[in-house]
C-alpha atoms as a PDB file:
ATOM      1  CA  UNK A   1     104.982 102.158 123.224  1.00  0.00           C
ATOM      2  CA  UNK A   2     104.152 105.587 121.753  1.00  0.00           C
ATOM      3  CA  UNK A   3     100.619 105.014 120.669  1.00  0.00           C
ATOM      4  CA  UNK A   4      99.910 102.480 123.763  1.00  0.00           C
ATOM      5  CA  UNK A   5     100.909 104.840 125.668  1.00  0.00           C
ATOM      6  CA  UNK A   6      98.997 107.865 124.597  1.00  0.00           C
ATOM      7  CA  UNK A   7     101.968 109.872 122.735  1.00  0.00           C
ATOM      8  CA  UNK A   8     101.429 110.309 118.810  1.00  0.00           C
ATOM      9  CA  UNK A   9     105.167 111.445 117.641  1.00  0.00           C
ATOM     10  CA  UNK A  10     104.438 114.196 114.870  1.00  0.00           C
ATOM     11  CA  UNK A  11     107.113 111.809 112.733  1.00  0.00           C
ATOM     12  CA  UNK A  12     105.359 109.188 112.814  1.00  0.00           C
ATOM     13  CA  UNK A  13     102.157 111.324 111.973  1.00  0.00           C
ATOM     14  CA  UNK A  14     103.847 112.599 109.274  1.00  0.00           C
ATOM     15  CA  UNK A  15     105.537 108.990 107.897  1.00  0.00           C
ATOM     16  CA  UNK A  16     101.621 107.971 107.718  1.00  0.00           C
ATOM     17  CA  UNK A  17     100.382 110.664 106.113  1.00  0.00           C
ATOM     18  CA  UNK A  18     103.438 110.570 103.342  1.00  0.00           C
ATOM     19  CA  UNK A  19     101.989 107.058 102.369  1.00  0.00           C
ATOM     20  CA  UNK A  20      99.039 107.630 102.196  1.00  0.00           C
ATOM     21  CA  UNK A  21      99.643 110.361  99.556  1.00  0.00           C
ATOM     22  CA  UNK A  22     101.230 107.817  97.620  1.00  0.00           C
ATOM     23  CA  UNK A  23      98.796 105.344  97.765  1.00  0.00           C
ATOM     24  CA  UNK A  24      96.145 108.344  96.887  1.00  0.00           C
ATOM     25  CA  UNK A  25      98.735 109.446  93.742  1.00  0.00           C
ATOM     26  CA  UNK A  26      98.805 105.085  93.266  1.00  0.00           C
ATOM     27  CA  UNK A  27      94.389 105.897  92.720  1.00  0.00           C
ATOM     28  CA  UNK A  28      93.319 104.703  96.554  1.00  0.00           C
ATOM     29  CA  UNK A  29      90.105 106.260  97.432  1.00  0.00           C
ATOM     30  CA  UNK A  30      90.155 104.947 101.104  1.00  0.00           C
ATOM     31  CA  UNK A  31      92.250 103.312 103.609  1.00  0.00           C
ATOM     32  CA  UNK A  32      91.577 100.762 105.492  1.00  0.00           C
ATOM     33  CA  UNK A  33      92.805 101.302 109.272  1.00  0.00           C
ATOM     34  CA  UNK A  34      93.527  97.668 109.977  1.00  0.00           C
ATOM     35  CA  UNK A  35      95.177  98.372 113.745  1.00  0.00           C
ATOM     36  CA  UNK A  36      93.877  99.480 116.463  1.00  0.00           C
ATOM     37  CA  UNK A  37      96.070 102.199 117.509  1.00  0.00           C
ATOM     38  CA  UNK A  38      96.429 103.738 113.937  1.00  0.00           C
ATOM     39  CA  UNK A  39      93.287 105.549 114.346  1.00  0.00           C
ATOM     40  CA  UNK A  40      94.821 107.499 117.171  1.00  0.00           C
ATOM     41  CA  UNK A  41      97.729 108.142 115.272  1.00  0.00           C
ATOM     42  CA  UNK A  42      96.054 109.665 111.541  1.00  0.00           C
ATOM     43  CA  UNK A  43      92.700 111.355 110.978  1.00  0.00           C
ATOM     44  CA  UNK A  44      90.551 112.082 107.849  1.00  0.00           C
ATOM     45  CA  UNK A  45      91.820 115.711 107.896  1.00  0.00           C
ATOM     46  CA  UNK A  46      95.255 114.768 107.847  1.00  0.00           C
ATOM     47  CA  UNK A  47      94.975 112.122 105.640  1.00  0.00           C
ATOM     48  CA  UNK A  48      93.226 114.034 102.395  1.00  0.00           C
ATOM     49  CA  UNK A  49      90.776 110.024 102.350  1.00  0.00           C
ATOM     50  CA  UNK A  50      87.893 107.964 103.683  1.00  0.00           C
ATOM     51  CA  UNK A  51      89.875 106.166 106.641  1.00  0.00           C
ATOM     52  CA  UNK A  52      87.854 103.103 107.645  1.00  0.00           C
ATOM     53  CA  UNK A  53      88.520 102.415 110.947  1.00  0.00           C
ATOM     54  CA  UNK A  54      87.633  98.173 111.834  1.00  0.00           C
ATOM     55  CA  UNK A  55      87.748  98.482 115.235  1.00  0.00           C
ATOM     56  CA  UNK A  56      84.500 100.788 115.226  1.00  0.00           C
ATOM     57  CA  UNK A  57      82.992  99.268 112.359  1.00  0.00           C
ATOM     58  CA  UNK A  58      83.124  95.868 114.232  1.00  0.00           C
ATOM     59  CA  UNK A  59      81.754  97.777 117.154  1.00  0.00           C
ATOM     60  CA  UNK A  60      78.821  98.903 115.251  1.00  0.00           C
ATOM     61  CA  UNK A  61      78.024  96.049 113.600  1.00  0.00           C
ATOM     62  CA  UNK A  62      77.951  94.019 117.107  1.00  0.00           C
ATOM     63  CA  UNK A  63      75.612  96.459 118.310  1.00  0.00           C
ATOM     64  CA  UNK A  64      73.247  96.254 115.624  1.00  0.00           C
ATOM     65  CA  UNK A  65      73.485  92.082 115.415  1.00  0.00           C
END
């Protein structure tokens, strides 16, 4: 309910941006946001990488179809 519901928890935040460090120390150069509340959740500047977020790149890509 937190992110459906507006409220980002700075835990879970925080638990988001601790794996992405390790996938970034594992050599990721991007993440792909697969959900689509996670983009409400972590941001470029907290995350240190390219986030890709699908829900908008579907968007734009049904626009320009």
């Amino acid at each position: 309910k937190e992110l459906v519901m507006g409220q980002v928890h700075h835990e879970s935040r925080a638990g988001f941006v601790v794996i992405i460090s390790k996938l970034a120390a594992r050599g990721a150069e991007g993440v792909i946001l697969g959900c689509t509340e996670i983009p409400l959740l972590v941001s470029e500047a907290d995350a240190g990488l390219p986030l890709f977020d699908t829900t908008a790149i579907h968007a734009e890509a049904a626009l320009s179809y």
